[in-house]
Protein backbone atom coordinates (compact mmCIF):
# COMPACT_ATOMS: atom_id res chain seq x y z
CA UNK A 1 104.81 107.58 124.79
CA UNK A 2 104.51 104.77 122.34
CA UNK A 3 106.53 104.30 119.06
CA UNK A 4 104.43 105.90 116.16
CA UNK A 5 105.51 103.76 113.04
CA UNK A 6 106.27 105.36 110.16
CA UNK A 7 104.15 104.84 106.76
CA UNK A 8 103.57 104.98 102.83
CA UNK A 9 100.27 105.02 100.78
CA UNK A 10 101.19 102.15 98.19
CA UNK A 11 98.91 104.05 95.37
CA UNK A 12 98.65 103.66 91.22
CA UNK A 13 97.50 105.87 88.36
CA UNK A 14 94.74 103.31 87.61
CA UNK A 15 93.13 99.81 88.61
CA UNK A 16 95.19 96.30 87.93
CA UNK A 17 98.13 98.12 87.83
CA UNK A 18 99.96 95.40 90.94
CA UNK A 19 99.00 97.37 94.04
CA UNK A 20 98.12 93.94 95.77
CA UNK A 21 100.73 91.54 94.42
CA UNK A 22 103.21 94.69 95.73
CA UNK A 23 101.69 95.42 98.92
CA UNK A 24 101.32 91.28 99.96
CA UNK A 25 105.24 90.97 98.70
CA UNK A 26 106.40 94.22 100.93
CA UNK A 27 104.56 92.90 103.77
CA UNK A 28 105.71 89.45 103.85
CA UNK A 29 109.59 90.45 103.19
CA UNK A 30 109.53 93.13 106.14
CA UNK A 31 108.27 90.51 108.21
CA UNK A 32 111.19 88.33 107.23
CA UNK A 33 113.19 90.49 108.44
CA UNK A 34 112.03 91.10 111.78
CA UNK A 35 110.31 94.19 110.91
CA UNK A 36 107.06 94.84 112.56
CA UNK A 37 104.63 96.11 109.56
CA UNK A 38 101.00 96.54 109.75
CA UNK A 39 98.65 96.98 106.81
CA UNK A 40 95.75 99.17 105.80
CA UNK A 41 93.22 99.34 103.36
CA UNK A 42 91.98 102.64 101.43
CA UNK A 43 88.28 102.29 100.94
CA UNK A 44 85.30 99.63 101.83
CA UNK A 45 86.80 96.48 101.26
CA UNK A 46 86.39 93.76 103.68
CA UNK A 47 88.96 91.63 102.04
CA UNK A 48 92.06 92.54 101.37
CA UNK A 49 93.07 93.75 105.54
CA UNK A 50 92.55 89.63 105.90
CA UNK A 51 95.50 89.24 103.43
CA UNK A 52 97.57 91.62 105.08
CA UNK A 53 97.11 90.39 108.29
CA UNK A 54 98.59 87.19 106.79
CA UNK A 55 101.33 88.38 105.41
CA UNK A 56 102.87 90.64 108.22
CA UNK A 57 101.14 88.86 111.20
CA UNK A 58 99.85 92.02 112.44
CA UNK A 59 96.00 93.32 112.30
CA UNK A 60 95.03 95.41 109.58
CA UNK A 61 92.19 97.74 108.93
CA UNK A 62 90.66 100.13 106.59
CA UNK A 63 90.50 104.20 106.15
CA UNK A 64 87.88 105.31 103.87
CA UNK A 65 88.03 109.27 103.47
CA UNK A 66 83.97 109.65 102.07
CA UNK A 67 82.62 108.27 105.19
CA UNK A 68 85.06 109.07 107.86
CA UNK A 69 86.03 112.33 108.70
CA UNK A 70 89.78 113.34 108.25
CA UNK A 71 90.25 113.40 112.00
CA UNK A 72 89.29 110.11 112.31
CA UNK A 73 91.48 108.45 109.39
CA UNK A 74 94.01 110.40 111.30
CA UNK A 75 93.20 108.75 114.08
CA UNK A 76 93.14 105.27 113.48
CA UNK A 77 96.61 105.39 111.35
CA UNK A 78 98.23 106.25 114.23
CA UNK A 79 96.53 103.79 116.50
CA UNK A 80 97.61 101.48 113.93
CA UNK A 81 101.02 102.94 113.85
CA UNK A 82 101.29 102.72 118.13
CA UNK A 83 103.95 100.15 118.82
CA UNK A 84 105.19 98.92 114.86
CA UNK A 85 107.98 99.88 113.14
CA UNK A 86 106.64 100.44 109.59
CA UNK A 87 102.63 100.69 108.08
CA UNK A 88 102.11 100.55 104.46
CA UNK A 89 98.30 101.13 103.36
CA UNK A 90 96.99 99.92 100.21
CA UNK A 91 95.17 102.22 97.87
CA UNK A 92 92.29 101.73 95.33
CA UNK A 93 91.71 102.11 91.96
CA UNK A 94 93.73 105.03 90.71
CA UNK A 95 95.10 107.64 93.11
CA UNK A 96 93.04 110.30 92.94
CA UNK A 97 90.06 108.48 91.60
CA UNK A 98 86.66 109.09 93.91
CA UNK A 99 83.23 110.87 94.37
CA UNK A 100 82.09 114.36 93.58
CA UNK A 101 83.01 115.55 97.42
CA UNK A 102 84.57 118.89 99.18
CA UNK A 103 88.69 118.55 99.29
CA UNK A 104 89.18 115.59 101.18
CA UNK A 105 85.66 113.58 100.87
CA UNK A 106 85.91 112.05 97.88
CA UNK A 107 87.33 109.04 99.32
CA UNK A 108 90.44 108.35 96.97
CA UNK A 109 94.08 107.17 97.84
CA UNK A 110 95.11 110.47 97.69
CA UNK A 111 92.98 111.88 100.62
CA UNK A 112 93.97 109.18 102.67
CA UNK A 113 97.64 109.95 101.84
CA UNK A 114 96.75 113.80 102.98
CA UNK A 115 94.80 113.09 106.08
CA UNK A 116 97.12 110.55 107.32
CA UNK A 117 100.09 112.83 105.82
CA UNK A 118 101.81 109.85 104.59
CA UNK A 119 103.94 109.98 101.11
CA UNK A 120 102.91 107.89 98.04
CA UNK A 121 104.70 104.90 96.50
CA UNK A 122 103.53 105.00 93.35
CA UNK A 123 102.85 101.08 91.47
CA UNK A 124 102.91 101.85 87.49
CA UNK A 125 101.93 98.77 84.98
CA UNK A 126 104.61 100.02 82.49
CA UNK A 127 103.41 97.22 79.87
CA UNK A 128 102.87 99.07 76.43
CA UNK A 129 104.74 102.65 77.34
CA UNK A 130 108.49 103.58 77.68
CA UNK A 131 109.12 107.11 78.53
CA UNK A 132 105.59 108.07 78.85
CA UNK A 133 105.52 106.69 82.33
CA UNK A 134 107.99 109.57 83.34
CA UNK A 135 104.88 111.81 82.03
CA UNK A 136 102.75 109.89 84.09
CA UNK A 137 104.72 110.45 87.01
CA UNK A 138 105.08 113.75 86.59
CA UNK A 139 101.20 114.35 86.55
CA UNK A 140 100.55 112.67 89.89
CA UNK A 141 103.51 114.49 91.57
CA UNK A 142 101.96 117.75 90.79
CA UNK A 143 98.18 117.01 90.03
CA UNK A 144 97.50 117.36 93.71
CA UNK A 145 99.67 119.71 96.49
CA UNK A 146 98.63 117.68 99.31
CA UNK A 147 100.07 114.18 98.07
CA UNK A 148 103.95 113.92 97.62
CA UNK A 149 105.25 110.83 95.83
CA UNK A 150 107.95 109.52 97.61
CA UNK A 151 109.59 106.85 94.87
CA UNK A 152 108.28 104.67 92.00
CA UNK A 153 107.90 101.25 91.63
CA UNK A 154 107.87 99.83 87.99
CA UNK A 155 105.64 96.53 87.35
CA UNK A 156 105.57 94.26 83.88
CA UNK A 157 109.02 95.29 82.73
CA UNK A 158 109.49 93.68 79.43
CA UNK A 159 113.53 93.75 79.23
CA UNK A 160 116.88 95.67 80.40
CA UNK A 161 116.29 98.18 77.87
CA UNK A 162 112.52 98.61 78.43
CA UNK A 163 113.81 99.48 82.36
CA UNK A 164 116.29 101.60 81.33
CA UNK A 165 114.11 103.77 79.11
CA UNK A 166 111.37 103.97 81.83
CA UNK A 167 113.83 104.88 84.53
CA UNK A 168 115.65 107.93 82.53
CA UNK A 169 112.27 109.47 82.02
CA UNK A 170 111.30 108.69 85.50
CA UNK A 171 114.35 110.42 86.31
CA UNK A 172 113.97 113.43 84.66
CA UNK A 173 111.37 113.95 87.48
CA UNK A 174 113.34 113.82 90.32
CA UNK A 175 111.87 111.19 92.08
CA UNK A 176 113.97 107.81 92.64
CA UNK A 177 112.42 104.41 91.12
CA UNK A 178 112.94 101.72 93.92
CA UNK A 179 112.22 98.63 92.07
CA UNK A 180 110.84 97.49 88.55
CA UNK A 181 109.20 93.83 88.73
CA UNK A 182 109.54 91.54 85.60
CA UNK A 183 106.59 91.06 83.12
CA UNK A 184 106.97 87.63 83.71
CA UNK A 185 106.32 87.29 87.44
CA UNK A 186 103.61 85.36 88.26
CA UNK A 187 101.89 85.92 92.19
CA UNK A 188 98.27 86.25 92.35
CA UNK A 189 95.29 85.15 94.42
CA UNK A 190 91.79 83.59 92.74
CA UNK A 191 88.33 85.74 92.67
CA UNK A 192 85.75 84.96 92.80
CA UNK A 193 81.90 87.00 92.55
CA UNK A 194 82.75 89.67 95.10
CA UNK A 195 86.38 89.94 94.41
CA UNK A 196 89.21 87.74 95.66
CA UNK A 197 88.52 84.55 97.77
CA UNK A 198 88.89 85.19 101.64
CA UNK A 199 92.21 84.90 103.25
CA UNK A 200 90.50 82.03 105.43
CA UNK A 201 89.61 80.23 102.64
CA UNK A 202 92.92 80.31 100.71
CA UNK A 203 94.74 77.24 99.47
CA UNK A 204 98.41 77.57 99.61
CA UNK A 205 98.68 80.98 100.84
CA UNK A 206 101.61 80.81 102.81
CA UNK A 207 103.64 79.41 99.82
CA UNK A 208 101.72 82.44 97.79
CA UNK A 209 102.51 85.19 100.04
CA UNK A 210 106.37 83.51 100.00
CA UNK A 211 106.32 84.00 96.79
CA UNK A 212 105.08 87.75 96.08
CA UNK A 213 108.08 88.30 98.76
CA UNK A 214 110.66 86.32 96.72
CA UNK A 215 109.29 88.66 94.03
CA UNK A 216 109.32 91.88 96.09
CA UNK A 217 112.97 91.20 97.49
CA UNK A 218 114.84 89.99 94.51
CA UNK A 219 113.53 93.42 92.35
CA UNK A 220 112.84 96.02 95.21
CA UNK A 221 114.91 98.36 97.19
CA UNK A 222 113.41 97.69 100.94
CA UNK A 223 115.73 99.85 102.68
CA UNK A 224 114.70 102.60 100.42
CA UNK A 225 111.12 102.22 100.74
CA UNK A 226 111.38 101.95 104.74
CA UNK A 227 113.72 105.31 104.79
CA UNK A 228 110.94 107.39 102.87
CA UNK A 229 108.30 106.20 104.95
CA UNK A 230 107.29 109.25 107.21
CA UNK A 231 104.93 109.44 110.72
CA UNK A 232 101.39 109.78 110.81
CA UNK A 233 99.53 112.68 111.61
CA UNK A 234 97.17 113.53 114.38
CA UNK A 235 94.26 116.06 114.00
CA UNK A 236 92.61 117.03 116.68
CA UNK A 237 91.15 114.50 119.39
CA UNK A 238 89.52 112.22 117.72
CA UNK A 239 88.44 109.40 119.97
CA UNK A 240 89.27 107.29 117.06
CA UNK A 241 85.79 105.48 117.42
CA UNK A 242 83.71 105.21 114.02
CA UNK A 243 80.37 103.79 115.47
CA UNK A 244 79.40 103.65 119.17
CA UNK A 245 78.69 99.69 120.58
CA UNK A 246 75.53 98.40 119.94
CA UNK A 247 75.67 96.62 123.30
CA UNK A 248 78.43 95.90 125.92
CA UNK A 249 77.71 92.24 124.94
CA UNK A 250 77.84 91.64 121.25
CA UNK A 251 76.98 88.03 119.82
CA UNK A 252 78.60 88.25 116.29
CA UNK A 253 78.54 85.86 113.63
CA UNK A 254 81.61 84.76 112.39
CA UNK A 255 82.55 81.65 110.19
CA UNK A 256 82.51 81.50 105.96
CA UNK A 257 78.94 82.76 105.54
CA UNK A 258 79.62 85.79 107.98
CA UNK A 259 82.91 87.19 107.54
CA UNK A 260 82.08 90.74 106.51
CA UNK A 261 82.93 92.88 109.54
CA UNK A 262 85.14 95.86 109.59
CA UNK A 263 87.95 95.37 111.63
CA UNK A 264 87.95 99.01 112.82
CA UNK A 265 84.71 98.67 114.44
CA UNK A 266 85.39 95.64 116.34
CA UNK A 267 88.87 97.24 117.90
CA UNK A 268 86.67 100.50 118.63
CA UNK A 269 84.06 98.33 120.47
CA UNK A 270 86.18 96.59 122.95
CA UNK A 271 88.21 99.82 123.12
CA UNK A 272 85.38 101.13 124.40
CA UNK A 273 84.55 98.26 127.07
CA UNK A 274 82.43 96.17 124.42
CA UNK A 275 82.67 91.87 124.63
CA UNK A 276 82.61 90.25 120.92
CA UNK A 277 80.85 86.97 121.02
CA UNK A 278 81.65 85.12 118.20
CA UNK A 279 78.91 82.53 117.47
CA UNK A 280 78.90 79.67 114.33
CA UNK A 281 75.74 79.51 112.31
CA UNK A 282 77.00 77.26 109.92
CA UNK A 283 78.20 74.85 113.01
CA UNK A 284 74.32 75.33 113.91
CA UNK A 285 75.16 77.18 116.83
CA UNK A 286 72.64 80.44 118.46
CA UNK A 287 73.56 83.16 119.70
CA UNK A 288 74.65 83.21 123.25
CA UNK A 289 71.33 84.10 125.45
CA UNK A 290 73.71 86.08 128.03
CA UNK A 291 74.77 88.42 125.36
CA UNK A 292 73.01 92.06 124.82
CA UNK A 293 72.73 92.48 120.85
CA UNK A 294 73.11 89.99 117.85
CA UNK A 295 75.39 91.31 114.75
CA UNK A 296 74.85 89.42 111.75
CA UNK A 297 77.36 90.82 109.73
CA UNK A 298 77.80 90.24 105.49
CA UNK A 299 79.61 87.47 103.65
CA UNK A 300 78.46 84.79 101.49
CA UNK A 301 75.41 82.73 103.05
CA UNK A 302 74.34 82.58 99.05
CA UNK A 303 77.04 79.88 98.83
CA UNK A 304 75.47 78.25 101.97
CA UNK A 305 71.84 78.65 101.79
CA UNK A 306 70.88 74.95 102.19
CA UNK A 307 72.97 74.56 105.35
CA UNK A 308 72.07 77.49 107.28
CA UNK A 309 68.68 76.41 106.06
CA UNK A 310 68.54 73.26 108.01
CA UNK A 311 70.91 74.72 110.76
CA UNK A 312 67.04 74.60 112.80
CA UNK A 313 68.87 75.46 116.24
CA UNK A 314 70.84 78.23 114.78
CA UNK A 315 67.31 79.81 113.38
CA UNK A 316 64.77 79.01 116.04
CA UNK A 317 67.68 80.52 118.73
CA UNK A 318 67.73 83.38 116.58
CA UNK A 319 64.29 83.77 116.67
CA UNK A 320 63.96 83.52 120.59
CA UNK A 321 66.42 85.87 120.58
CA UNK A 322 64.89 88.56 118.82
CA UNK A 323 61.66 88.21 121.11
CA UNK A 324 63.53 90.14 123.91
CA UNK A 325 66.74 91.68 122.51
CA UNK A 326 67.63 93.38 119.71
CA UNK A 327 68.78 91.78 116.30
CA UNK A 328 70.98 93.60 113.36
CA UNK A 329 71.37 92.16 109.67
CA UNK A 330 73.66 93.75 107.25
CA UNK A 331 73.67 92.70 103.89
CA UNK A 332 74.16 88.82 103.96
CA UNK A 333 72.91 88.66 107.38
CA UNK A 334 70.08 91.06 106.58
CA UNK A 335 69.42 88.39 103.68
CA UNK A 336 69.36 85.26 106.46
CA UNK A 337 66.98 87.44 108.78
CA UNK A 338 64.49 87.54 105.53
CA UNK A 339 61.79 84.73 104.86
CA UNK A 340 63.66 83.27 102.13
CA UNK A 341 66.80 83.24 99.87
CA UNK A 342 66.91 82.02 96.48
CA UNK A 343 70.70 79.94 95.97
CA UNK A 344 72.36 79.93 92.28
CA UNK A 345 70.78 77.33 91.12
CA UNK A 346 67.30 78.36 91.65
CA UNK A 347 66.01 76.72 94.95
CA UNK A 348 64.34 78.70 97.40
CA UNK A 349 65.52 77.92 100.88
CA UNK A 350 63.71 79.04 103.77
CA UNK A 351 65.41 81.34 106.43
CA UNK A 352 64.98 83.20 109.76
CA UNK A 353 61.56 84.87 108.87
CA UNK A 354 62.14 87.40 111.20
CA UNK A 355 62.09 90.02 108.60
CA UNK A 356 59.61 90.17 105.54
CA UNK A 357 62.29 90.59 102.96
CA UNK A 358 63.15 87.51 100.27
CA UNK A 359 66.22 87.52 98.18
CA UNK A 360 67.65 86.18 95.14
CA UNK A 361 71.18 84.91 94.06
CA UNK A 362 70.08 83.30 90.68
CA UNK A 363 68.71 87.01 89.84
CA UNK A 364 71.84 88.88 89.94
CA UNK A 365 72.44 92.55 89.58
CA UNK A 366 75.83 94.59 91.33
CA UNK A 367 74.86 97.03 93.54
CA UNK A 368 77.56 99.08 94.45
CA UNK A 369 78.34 102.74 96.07
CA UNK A 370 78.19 104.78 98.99
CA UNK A 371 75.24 105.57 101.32
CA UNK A 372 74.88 108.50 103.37
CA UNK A 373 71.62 106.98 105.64
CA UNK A 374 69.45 108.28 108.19
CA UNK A 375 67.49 105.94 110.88
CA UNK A 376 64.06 105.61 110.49
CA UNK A 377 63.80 104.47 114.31
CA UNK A 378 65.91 103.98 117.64
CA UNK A 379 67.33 100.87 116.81
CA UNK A 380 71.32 99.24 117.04
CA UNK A 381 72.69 101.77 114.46
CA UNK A 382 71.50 104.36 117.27
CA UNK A 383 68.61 107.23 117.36
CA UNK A 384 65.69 108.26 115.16
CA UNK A 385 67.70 110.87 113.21
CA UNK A 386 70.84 109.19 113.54
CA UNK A 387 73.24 109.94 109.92
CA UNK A 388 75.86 106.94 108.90
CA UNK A 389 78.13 106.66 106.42
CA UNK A 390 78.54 103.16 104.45
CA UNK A 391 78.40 101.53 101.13
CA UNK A 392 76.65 98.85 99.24
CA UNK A 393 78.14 96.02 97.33
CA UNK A 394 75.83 92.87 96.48
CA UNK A 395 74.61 90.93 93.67
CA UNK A 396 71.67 89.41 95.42
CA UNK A 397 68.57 91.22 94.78
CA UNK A 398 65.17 91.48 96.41
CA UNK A 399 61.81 89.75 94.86
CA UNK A 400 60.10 90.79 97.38
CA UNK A 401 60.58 93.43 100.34
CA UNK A 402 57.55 92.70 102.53
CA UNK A 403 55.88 94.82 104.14
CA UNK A 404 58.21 96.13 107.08
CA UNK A 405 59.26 99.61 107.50
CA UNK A 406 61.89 100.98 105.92
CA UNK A 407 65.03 100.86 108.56
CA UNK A 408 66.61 103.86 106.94
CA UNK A 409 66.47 106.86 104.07
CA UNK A 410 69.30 106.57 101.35
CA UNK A 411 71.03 108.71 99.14
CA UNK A 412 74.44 107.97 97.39
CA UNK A 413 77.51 109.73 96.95
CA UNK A 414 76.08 111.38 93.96
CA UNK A 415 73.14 113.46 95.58
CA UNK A 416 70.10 111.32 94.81
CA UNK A 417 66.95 111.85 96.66
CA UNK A 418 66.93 110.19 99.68
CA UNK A 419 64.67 106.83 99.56
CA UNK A 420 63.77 103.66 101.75
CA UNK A 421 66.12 101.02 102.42
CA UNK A 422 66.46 98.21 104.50
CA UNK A 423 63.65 96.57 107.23
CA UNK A 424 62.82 96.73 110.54
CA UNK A 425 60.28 94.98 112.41
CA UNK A 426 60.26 94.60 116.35
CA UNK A 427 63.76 94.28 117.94
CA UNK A 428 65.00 93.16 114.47
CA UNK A 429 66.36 95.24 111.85
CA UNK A 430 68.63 94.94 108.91
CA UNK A 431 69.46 96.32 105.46
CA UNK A 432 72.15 95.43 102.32
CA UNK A 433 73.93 99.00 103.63
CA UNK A 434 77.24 98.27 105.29
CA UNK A 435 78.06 101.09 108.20
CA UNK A 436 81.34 102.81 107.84
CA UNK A 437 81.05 105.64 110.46
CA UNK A 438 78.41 108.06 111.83
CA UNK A 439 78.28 111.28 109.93
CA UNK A 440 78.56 113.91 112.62
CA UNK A 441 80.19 116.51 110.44
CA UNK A 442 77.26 118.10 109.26
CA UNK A 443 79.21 118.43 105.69
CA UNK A 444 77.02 115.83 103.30
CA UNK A 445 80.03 116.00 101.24
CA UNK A 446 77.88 114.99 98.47
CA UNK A 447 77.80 115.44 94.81
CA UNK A 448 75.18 118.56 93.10
């Protein structure tokens, strides 16, 4: 049997509190070391398993807790465990902040943490408090029965003294601080309109991620942190696949514009016998006519509307693609299947046109949440009747939808009615909803 690596949910009472700059550093300096670490991610975010693949050299991937069930999170951290030494999963937000859901569903750091049965290291931002943090501590020990903290790390400590003061009350708690981080340390990666700029796309990230593990090693305790590290669960038998293939040849998009694609999927696909084809619309390149399906996933083809605009064998090998074989947009890509897309500055740039849907980038508004969906249609996201889980997150909006049917009916994690979302029309379909897993529970795990 393989080696099941041990791991730690690297979690935080609330938002900006250094989970990132923490997680990047601990990466990084296990690698030095000759460790073999892998990274997670709690929650949909496309981004941040890129960094961590950069800084330990391993794949990463992410384990959301609304729209997977707790068999499969189980699952996939310990396929992800199979064959490292340590794994060390980001959280988001604050640890126990989610949805309305049933125990487990609500998609926060801390279900993760109990599906996965993994202890907490706990990031606190102890900027502006002293002793208080001990309080804090205390509440997230025993807030929640399934989540154990395993050890504290302290960020923006202002002095000796303001450590010392933090640490006593800490202490008082029983559980052991393994590091407290400066106030004046300075790591971080630029943002940009849908959060940090791709790992790809990075200037100077070596030297960054370097940096965060100069940071990490010079006010950390790594020998601690690996020792309270404990082995993944398994529940049940899982297959540990979130969404079946689409096609057992898969042309994908893949450069800057289309970079949005879960890396869980893509190791359950060719786990299941699946080929990924990656194609380059921006190089003005089609998808490959001996492939099955086309998968244009999300990204940012708002920041490159004028070249995929005049990328004319790109689009009309597109098009006589979708004449025979079937064609799948989410989000960006659903945006670059539409008739138009309206760039930052105002200018209308003319797309695929194999869907009825324009968009704008100049007329912004954040969508963002969870969808629970159910297909309209047999299509690539499977059968009429078929329930995903997903998410949006977008500032593009839609001037005009067209008049294609609806490829799926929405509600959020909140318990909204369901409504029409997304567009199909022929072999093509495609939608600003971003599939996390089928929902084969049969618990909506949804708000009243």
């Amino acid at each position: 049997m393989k080696h099941i690596a041990p791991g730690l949910v690297i979690a935080a009472p609330r938002s900006s509190s250094g989970k990132t700059t923490i997680t990047l550093g601990l990466l990084r300096a296990f690698k030095r070391r000759g460790i073999a670490v892998r990274g997670l991610k709690c929650g949909p975010d496309y981004i941040d398993p890129a960094f961590h693949q950069a800084a330990s050299g391993l794949p990463s991937l992410n384990l959301d807790a609304w729209a997977m069930a707790p068999s499969l999170v189980a699952r996939l951290a310990a396929d992800t465990a199979f064959g490292a030494d340590l794994t060390l999963c980001e959280g988001l937000m604050g640890l126990f902040d989610g949805v309305p859901a049933p125990e487990g569903r609500s998609g926060s750091s801390a279900d993760i943490a109990a599906a996965a049965g993994w202890p907490v290291l706990l990031v606190i931002d102890v900027s502006g408090q002293s002793q208080s943090a001990g309080a804090i501590v205390k509440g997230c020990a025993t807030f929640d029965p399934r989540v154990t903290i395993a050890g504290v790390i302290l960020n923006k400590v202002g002095s000796e003294r303001h450590r010392r003061l933090v640490t006593e009350a800490i202490g008082r708690t029983g559980i052991p601080v393994f590091g407290s981080v400066p106030r004046d340390a300075e790591a971080s990666l630029p943002e940009r309109h849908l959060g940090l700029v791709q790992a790809e796309e990075t200037a100077g990230l070596e030297a960054i991620l370097d940096k965060m593990a100069d940071l990490v090693e010079a006010h950390v305790d790594l020998d601690a942190i690996r020792k309270a590290a404990r082995v993944p669960k398994l529940i049940g038998t899982h297959s540990g696949l979130a969404v079946k293939p689409p096609g057992q040849r898969i042309a994908l998009a893949r450069d800057a514009a289309f970079s949005f694609m879960y890396p869980h999927h893509l190791a359950g696909w060719k786990k299941a016998g699946a080929e990924i084809i990656p194609f380059s619309p921006l190089e003005n390149v089609a998808p490959p006519d001996d492939c099955d399906v086309c998968w244009l996933p999300g990204g940012y083809p708002e920041l490159h509307a004028e070249r995929l605009s005049n990328a004319h064998s790109f689009l009309q090998g597109l098009r006589t693609f979708a004449e025979t074989k079937p064609v799948h947009g989410e989000c960006g890509g659903y945006m670059t299947l539409g008739e138009s897309l309206v760039d930052s500055s105002g200018v209308e740039w003319p797309m695929a046109g194999l869907l009825g849907v324009k968009t704008s980038f100049a007329k912004r508004k954040m969508m963002l949440g969870y969808r629970d969906v159910t297909v309209e249609a047999d299509c690539l996201l499977g059968r009429k009747g078929t329930r995903l889980r997903g998410h949006e997150f977008h500032y593009a909006t839609i001037i005009d939808l067209g008049s294609d049917a609806p490829l799926v009916m929405a509600r959020d994690a909140y318990g909204s009615p369901p409504s029409p979302a997304g567009s199909r029309r022929g072999h093509v379909t495609g939608s600003f909803f971003h599939v996390i897993a089928e929902n084969n529970s049969g618990d909506d795990g949804l708000g009243d």
